[in-house]
PDB file of N, CA and C in Angstrom:
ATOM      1  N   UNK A   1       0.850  -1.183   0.000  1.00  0.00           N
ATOM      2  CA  UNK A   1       0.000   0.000   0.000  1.00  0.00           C
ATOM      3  C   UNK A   1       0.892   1.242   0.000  1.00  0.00           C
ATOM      4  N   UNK A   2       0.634   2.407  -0.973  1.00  0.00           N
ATOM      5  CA  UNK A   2       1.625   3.455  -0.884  1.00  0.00           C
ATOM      6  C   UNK A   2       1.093   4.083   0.197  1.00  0.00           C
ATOM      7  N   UNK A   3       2.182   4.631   1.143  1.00  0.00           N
ATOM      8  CA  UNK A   3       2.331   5.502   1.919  1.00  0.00           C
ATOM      9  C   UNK A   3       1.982   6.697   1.647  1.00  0.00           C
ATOM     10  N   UNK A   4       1.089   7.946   2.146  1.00  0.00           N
ATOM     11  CA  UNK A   4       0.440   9.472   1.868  1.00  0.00           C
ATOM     12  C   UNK A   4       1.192  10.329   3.173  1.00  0.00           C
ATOM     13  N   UNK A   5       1.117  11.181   3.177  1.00  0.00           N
ATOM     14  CA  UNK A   5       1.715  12.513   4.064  1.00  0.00           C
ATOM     15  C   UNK A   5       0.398  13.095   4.172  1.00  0.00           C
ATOM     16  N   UNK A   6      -0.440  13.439   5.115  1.00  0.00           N
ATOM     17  CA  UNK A   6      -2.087  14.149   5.223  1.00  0.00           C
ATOM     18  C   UNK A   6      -1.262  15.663   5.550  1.00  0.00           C
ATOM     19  N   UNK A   7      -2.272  16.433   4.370  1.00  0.00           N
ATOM     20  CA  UNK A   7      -1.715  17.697   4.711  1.00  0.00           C
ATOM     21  C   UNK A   7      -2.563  18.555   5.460  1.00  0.00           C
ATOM     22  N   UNK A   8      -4.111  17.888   4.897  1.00  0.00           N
ATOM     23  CA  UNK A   8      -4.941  18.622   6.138  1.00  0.00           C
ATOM     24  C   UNK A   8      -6.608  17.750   5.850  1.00  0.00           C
ATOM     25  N   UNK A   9      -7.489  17.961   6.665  1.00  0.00           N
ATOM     26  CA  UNK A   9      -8.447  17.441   6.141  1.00  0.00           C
ATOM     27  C   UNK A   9      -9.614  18.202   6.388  1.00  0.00           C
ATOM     28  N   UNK A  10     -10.909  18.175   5.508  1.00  0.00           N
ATOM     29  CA  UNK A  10     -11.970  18.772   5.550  1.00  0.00           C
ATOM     30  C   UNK A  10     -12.977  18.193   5.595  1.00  0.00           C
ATOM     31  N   UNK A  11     -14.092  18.135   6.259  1.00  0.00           N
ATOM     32  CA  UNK A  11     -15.326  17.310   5.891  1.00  0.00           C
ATOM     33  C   UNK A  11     -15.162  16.174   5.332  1.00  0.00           C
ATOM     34  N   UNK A  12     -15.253  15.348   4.152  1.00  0.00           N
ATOM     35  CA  UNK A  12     -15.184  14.271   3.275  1.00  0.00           C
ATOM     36  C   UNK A  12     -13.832  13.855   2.644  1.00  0.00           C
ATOM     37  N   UNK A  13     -13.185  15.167   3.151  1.00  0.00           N
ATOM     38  CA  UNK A  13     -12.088  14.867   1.776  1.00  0.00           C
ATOM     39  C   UNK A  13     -11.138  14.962   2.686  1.00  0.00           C
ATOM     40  N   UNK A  14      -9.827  15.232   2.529  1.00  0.00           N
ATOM     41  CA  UNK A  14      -8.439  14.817   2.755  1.00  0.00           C
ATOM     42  C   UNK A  14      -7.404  14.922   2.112  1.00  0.00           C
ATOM     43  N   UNK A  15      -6.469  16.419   1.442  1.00  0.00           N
ATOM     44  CA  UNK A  15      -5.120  16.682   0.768  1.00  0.00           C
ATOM     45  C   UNK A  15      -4.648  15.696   1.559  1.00  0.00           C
ATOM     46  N   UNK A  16      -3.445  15.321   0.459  1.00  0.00           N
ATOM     47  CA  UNK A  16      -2.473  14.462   1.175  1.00  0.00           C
ATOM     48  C   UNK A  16      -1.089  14.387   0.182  1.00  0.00           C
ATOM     49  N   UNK A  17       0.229  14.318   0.317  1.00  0.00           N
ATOM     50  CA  UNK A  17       1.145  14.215  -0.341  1.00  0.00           C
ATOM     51  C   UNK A  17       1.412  13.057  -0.612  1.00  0.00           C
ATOM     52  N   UNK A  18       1.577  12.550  -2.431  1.00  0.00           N
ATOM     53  CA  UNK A  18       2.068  11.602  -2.548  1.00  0.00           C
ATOM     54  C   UNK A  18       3.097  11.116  -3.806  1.00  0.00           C
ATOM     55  N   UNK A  19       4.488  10.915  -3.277  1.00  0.00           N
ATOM     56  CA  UNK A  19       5.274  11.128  -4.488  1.00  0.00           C
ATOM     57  C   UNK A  19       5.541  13.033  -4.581  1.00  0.00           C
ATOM     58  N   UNK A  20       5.505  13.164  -5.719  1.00  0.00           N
ATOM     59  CA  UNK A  20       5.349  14.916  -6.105  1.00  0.00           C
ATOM     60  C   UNK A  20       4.244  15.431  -6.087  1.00  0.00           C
ATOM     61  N   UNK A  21       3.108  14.835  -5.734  1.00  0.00           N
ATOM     62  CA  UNK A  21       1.802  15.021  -5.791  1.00  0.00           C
ATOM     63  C   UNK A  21       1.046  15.542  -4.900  1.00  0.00           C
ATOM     64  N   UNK A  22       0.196  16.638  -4.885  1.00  0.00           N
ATOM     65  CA  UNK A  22      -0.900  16.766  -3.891  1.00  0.00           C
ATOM     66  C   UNK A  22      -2.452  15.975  -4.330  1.00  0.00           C
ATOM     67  N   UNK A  23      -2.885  15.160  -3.846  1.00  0.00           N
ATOM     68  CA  UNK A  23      -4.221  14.633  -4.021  1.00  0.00           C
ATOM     69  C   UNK A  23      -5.079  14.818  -3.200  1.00  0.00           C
ATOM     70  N   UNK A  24      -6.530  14.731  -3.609  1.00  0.00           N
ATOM     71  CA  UNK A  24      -7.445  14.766  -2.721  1.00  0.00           C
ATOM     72  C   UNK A  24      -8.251  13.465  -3.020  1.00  0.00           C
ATOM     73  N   UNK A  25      -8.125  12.716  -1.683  1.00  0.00           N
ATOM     74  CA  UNK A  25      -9.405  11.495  -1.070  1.00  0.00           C
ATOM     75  C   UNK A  25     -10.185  11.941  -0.495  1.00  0.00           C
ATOM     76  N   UNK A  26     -10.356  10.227  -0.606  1.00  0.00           N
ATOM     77  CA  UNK A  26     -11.695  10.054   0.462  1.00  0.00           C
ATOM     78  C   UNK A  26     -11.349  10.199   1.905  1.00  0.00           C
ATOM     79  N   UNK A  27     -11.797  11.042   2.893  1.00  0.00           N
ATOM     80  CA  UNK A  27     -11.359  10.684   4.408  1.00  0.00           C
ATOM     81  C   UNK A  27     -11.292   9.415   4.926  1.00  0.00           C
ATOM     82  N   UNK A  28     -12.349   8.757   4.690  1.00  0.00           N
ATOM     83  CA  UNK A  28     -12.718   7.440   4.881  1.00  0.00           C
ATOM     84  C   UNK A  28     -11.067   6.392   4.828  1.00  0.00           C
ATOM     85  N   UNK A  29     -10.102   6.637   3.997  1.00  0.00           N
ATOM     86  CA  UNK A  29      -9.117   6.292   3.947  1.00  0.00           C
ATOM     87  C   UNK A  29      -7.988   6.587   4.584  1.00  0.00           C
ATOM     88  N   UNK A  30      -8.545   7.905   5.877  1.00  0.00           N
ATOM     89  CA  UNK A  30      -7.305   8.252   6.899  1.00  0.00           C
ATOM     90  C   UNK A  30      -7.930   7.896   8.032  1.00  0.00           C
ATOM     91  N   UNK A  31      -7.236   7.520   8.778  1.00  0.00           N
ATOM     92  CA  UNK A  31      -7.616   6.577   9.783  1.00  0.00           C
ATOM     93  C   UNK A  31      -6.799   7.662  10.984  1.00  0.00           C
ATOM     94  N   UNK A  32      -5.959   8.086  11.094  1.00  0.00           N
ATOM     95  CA  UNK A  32      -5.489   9.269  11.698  1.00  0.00           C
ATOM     96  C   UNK A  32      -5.262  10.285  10.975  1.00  0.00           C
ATOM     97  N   UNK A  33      -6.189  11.726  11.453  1.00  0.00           N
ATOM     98  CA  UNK A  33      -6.363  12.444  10.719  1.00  0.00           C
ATOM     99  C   UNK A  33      -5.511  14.099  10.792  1.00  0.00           C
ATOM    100  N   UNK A  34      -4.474  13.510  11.825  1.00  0.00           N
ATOM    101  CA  UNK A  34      -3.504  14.394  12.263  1.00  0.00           C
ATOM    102  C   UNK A  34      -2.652  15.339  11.018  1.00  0.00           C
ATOM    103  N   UNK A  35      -2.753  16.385  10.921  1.00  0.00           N
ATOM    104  CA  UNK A  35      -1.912  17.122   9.449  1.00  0.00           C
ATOM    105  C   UNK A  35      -0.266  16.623   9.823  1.00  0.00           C
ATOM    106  N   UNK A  36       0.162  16.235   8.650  1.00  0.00           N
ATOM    107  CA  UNK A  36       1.623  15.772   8.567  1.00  0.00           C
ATOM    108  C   UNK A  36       2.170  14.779   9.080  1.00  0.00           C
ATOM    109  N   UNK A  37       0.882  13.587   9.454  1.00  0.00           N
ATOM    110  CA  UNK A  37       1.335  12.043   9.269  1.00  0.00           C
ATOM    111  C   UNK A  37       1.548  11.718   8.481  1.00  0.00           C
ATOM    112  N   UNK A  38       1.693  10.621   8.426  1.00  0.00           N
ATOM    113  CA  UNK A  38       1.769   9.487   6.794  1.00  0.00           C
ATOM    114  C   UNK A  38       1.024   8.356   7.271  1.00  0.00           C
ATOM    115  N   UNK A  39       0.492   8.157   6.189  1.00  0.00           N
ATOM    116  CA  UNK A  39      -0.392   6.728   6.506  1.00  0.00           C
ATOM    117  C   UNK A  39      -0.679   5.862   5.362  1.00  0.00           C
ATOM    118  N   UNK A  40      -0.994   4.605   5.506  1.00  0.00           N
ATOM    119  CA  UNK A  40      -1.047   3.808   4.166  1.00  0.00           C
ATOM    120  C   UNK A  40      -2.144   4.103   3.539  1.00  0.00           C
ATOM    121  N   UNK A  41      -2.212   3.868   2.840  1.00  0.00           N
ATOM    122  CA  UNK A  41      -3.840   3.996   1.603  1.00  0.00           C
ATOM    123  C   UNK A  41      -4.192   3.145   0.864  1.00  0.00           C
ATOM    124  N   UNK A  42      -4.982   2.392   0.370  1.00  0.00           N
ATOM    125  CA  UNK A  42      -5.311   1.174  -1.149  1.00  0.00           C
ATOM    126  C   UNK A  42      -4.484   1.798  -2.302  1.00  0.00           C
ATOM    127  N   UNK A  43      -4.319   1.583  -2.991  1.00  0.00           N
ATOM    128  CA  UNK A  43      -3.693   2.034  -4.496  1.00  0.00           C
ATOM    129  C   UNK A  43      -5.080   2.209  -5.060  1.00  0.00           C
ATOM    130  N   UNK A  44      -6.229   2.078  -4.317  1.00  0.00           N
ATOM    131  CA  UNK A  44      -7.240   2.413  -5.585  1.00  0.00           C
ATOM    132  C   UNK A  44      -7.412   3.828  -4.821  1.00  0.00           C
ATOM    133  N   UNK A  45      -7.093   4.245  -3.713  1.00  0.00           N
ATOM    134  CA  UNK A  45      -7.465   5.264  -3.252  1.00  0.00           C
ATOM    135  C   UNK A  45      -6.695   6.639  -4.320  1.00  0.00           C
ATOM    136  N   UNK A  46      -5.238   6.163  -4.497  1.00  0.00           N
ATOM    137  CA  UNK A  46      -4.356   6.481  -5.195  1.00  0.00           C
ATOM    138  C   UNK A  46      -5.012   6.807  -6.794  1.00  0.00           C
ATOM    139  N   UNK A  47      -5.769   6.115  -6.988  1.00  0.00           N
ATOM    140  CA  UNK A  47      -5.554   5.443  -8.586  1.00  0.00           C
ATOM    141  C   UNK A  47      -7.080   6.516  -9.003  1.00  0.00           C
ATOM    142  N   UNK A  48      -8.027   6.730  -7.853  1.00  0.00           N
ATOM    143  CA  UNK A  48      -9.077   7.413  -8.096  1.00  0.00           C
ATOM    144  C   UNK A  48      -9.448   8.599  -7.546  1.00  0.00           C
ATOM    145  N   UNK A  49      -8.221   9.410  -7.015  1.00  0.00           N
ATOM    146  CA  UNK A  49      -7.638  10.553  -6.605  1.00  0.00           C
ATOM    147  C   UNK A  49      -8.090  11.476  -7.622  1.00  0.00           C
ATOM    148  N   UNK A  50      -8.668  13.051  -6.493  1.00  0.00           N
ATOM    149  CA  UNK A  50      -8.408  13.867  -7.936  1.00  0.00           C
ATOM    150  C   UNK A  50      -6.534  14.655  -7.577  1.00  0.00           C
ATOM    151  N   UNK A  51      -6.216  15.408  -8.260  1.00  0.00           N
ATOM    152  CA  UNK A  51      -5.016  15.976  -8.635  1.00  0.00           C
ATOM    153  C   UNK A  51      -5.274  17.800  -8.093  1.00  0.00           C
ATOM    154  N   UNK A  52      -5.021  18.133  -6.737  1.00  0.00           N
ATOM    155  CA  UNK A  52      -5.079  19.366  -6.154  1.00  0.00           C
ATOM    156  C   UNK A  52      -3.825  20.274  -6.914  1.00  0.00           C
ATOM    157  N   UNK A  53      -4.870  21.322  -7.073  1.00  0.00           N
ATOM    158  CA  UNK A  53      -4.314  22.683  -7.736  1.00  0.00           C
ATOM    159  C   UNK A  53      -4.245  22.702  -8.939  1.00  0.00           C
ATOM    160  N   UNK A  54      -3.948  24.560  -9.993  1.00  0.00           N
ATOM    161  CA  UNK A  54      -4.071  24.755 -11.423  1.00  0.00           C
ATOM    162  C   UNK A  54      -3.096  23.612 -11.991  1.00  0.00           C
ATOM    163  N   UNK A  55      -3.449  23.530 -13.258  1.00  0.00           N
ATOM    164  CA  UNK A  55      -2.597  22.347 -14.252  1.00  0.00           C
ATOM    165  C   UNK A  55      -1.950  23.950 -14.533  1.00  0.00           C
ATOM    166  N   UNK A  56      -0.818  24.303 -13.969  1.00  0.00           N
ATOM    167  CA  UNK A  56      -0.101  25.412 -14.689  1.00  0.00           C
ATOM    168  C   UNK A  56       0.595  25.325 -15.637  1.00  0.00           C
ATOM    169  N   UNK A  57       1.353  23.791 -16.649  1.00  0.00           N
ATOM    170  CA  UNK A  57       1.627  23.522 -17.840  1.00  0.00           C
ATOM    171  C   UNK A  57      -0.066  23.699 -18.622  1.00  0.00           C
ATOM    172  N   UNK A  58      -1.324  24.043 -18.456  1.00  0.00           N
ATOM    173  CA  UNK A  58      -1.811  24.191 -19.630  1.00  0.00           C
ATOM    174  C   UNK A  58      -2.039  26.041 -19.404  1.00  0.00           C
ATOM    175  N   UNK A  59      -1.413  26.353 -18.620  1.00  0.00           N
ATOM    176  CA  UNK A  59      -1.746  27.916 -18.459  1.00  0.00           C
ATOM    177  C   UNK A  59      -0.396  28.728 -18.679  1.00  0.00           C
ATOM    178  N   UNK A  60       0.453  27.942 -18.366  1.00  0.00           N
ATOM    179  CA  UNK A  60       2.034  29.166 -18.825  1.00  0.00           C
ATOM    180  C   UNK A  60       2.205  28.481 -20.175  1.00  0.00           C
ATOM    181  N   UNK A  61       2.077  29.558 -20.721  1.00  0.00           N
ATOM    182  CA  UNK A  61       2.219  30.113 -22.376  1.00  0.00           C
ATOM    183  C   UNK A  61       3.846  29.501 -22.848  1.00  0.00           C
ATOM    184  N   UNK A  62       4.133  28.808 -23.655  1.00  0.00           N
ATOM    185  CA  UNK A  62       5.239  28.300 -24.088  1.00  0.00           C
ATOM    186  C   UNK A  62       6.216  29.480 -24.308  1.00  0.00           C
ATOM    187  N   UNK A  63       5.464  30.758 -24.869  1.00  0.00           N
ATOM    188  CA  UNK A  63       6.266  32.146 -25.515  1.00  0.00           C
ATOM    189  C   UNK A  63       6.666  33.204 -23.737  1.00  0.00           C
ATOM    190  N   UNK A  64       6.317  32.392 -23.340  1.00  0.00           N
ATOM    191  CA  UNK A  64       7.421  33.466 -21.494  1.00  0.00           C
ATOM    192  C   UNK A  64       8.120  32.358 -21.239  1.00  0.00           C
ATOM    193  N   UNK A  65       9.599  32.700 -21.985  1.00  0.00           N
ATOM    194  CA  UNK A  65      10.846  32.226 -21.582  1.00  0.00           C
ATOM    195  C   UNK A  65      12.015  32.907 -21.262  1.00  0.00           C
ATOM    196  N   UNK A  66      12.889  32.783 -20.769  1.00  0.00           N
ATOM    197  CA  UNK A  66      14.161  33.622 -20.361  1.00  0.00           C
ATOM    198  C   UNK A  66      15.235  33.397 -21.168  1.00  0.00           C
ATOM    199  N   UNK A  67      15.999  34.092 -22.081  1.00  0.00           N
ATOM    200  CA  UNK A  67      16.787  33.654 -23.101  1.00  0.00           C
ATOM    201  C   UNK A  67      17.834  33.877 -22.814  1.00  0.00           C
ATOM    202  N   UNK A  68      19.073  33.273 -23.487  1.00  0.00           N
ATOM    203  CA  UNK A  68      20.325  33.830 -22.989  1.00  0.00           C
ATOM    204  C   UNK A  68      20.792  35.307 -23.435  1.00  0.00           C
ATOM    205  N   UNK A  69      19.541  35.593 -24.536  1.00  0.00           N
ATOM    206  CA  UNK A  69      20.185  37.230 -25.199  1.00  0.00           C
ATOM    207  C   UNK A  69      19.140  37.977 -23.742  1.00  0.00           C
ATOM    208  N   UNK A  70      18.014  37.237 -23.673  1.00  0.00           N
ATOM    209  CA  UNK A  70      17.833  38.319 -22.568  1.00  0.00           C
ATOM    210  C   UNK A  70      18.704  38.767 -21.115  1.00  0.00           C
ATOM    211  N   UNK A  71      19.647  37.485 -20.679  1.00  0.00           N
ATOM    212  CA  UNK A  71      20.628  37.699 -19.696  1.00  0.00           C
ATOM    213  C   UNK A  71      21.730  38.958 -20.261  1.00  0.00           C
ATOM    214  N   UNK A  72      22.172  38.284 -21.204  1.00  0.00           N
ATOM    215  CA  UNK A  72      23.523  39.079 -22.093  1.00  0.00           C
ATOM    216  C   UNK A  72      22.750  40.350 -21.880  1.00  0.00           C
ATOM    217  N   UNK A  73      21.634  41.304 -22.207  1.00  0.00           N
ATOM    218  CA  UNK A  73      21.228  42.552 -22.554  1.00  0.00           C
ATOM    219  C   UNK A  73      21.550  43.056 -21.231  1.00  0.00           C
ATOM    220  N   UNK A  74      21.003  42.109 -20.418  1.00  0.00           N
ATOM    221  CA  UNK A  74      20.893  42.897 -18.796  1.00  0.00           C
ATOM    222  C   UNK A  74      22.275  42.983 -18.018  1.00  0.00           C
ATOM    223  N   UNK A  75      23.118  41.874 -18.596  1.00  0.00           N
ATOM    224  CA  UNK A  75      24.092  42.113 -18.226  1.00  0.00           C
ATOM    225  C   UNK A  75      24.870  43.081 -18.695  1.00  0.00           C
ATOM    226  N   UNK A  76      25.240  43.833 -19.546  1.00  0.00           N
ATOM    227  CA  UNK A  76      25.733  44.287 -20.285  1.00  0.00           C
ATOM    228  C   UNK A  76      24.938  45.958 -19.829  1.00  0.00           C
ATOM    229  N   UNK A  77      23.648  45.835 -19.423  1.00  0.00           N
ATOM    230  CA  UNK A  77      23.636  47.329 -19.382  1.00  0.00           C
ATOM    231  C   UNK A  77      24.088  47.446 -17.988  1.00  0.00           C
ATOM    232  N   UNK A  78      24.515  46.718 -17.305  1.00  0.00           N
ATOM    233  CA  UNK A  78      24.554  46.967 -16.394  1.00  0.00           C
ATOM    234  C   UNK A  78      26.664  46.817 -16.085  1.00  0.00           C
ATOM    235  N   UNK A  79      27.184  46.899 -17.343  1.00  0.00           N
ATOM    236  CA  UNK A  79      28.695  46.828 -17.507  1.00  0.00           C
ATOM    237  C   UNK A  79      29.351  45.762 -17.275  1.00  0.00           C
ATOM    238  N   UNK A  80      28.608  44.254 -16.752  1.00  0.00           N
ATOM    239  CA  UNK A  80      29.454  43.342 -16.617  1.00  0.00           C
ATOM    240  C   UNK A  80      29.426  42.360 -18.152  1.00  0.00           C
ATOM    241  N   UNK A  81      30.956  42.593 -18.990  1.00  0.00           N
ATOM    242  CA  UNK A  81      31.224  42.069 -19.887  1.00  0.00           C
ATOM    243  C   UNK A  81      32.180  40.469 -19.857  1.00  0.00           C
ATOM    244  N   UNK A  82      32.488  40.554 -18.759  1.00  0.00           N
ATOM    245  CA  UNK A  82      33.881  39.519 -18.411  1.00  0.00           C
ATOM    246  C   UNK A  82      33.179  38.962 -17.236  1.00  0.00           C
ATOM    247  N   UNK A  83      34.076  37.611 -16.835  1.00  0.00           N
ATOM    248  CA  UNK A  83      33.821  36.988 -15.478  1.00  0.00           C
ATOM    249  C   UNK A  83      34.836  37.921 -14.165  1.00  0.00           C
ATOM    250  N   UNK A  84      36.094  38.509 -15.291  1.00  0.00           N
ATOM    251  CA  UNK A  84      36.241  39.685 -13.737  1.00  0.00           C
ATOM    252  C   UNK A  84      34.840  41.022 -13.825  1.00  0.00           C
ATOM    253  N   UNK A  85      34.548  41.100 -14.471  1.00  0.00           N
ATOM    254  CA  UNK A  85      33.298  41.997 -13.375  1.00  0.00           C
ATOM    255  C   UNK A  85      32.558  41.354 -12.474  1.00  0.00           C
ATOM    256  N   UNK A  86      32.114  40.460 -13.297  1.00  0.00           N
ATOM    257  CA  UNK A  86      31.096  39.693 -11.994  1.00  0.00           C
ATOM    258  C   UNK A  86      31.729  39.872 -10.750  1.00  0.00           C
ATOM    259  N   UNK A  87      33.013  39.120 -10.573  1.00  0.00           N
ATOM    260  CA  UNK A  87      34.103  39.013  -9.682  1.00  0.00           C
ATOM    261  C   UNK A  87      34.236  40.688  -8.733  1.00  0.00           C
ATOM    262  N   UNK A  88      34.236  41.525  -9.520  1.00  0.00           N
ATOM    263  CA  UNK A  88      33.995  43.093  -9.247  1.00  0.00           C
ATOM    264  C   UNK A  88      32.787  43.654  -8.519  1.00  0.00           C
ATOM    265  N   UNK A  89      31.931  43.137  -9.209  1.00  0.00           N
ATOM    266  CA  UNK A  89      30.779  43.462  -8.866  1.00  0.00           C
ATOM    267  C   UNK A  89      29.375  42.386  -8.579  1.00  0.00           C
ATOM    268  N   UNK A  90      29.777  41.484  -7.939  1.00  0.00           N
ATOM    269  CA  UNK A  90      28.706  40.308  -7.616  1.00  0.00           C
ATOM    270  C   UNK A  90      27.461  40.609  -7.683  1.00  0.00           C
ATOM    271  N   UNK A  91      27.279  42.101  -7.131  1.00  0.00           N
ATOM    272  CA  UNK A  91      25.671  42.374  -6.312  1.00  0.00           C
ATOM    273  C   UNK A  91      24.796  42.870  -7.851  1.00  0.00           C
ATOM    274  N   UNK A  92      25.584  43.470  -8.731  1.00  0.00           N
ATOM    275  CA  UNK A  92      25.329  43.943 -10.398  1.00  0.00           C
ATOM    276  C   UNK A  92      24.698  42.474 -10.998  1.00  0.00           C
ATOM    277  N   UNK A  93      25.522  41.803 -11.301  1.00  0.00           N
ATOM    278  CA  UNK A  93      25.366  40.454 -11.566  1.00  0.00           C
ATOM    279  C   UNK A  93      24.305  39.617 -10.965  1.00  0.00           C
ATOM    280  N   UNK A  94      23.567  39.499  -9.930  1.00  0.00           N
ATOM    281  CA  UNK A  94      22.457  39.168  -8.965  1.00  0.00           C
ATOM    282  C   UNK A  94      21.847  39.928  -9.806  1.00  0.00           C
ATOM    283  N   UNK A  95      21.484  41.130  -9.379  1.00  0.00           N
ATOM    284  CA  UNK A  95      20.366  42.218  -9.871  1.00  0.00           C
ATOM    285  C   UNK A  95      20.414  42.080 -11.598  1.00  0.00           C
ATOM    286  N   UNK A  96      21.053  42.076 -12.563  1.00  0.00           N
ATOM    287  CA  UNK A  96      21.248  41.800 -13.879  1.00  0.00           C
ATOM    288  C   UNK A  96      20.257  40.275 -14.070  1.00  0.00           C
ATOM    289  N   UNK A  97      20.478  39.452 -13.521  1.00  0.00           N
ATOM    290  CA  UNK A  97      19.846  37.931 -13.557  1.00  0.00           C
ATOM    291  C   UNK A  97      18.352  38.169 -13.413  1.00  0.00           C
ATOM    292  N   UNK A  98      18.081  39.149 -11.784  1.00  0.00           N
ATOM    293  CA  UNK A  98      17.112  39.522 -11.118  1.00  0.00           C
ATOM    294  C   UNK A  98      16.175  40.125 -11.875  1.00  0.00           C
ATOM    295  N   UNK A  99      16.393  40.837 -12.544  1.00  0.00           N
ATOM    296  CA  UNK A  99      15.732  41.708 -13.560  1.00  0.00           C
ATOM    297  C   UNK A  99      15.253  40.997 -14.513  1.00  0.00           C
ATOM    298  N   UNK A 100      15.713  39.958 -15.032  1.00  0.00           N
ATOM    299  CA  UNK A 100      14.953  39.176 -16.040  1.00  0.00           C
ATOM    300  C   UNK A 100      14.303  38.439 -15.911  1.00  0.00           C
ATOM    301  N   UNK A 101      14.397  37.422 -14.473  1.00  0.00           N
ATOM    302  CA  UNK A 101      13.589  36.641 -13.626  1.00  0.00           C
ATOM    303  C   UNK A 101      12.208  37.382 -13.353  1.00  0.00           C
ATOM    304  N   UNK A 102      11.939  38.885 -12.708  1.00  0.00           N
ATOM    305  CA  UNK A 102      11.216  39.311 -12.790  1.00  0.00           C
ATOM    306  C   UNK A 102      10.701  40.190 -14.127  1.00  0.00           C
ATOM    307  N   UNK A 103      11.022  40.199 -14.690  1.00  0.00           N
ATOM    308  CA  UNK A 103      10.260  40.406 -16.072  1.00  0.00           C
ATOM    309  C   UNK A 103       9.385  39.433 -16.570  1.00  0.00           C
ATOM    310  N   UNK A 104      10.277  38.431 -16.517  1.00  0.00           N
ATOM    311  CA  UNK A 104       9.072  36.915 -16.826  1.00  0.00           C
ATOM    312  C   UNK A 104       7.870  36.392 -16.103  1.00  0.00           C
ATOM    313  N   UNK A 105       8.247  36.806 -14.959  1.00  0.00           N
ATOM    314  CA  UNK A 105       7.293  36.519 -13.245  1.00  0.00           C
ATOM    315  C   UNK A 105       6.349  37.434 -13.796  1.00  0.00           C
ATOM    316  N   UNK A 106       6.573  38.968 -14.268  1.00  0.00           N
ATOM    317  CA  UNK A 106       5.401  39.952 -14.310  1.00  0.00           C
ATOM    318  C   UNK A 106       4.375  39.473 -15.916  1.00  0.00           C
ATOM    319  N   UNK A 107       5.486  39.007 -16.399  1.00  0.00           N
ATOM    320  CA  UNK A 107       4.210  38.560 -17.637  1.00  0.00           C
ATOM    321  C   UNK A 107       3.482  37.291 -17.578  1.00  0.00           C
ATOM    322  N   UNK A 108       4.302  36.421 -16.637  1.00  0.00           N
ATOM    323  CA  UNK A 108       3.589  35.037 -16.161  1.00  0.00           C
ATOM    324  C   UNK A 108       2.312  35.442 -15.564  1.00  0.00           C
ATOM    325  N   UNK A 109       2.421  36.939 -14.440  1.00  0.00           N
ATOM    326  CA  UNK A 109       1.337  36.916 -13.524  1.00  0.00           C
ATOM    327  C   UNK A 109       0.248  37.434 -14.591  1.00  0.00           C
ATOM    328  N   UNK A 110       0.637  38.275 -15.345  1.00  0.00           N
ATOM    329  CA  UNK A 110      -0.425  39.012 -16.667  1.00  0.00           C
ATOM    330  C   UNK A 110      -1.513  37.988 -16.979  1.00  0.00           C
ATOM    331  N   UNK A 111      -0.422  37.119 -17.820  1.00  0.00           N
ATOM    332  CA  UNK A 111      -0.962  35.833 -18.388  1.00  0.00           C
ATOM    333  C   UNK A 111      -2.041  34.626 -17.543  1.00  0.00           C
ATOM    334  N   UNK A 112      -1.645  34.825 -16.333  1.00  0.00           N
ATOM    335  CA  UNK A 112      -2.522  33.821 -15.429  1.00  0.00           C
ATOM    336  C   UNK A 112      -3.750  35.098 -15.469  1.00  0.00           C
ATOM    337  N   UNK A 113      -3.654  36.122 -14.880  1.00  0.00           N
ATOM    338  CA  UNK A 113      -4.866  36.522 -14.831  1.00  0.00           C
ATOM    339  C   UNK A 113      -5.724  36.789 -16.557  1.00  0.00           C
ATOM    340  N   UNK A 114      -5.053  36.996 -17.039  1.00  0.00           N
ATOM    341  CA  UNK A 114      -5.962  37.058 -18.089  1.00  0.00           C
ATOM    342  C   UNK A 114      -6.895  35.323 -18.780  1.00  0.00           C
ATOM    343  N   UNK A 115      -5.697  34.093 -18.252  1.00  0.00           N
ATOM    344  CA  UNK A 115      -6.522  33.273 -18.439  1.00  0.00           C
ATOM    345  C   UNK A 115      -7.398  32.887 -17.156  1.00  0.00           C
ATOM    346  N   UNK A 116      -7.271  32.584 -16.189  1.00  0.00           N
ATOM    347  CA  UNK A 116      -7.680  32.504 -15.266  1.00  0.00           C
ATOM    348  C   UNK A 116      -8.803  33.243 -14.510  1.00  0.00           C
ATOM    349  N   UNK A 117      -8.388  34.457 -14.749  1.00  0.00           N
ATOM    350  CA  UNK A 117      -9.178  35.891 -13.828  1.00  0.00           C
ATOM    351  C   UNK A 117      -7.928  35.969 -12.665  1.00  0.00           C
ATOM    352  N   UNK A 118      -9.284  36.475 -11.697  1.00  0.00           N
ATOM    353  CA  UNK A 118      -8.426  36.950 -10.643  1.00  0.00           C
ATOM    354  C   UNK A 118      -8.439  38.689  -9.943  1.00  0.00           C
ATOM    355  N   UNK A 119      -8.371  38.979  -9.140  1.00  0.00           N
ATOM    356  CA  UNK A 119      -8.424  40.030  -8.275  1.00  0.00           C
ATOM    357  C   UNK A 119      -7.218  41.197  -8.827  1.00  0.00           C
TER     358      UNK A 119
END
């Protein structure tokens, strides 16, 4: 029987970690209902699970990616051409990376709300 991690439980149902997975059961299948045990389960419990939270591979857009010309641009305006700048200037180099990480984060969040909705 695979082993679950209960992450919390509600009325009928029951998150639980399994593998990389968050699922939701049947309660009926936790027998201690303590958050952040582990406990055994049927494999059919497993097998007829739904799958907790967005499918965010059908919602992040293949076209928000981070490229290496987009690093090079940021690096570069920001003067580190060589591995001695970096070396010079570490905290440039962070913030250069930083900047493109959040560029992508702000069009990821665009993109979720426009498919999704949201506040």
């Amino acid at each position: 029987m695979p082993e679950v991690k209960v992450l919390s439980v509600l009325g009928a149902a029951a998150a639980v970690r399994y593998e990389d997975k968050t699922l939701i059961i049947s309660k009926h299948y936790i027998k201690d209902t303590k958050s952040g045990g582990k406990v055994d389960v049927p494999l059919s419990a497993i097998s007829t699970s739904t799958e907790y939270g967005i499918d965010w591979s059908i919602i992040i857009p293949e076209g928000i990616t981070i490229s290496a010309q987009d690093i090079q641009s940021a690096l570069y305006a920001r003067g580190i051409f060589t591995i001695e700048d970096i070396e010079k200037n570490p905290n440039g180099f962070a913030n250069a990376v930083s900047s493109v990480v959040h560029k992508a984060a702000a069009n990821l969040f665009r993109k979720v709300h426009e498919v999704v909705g949201g506040s």
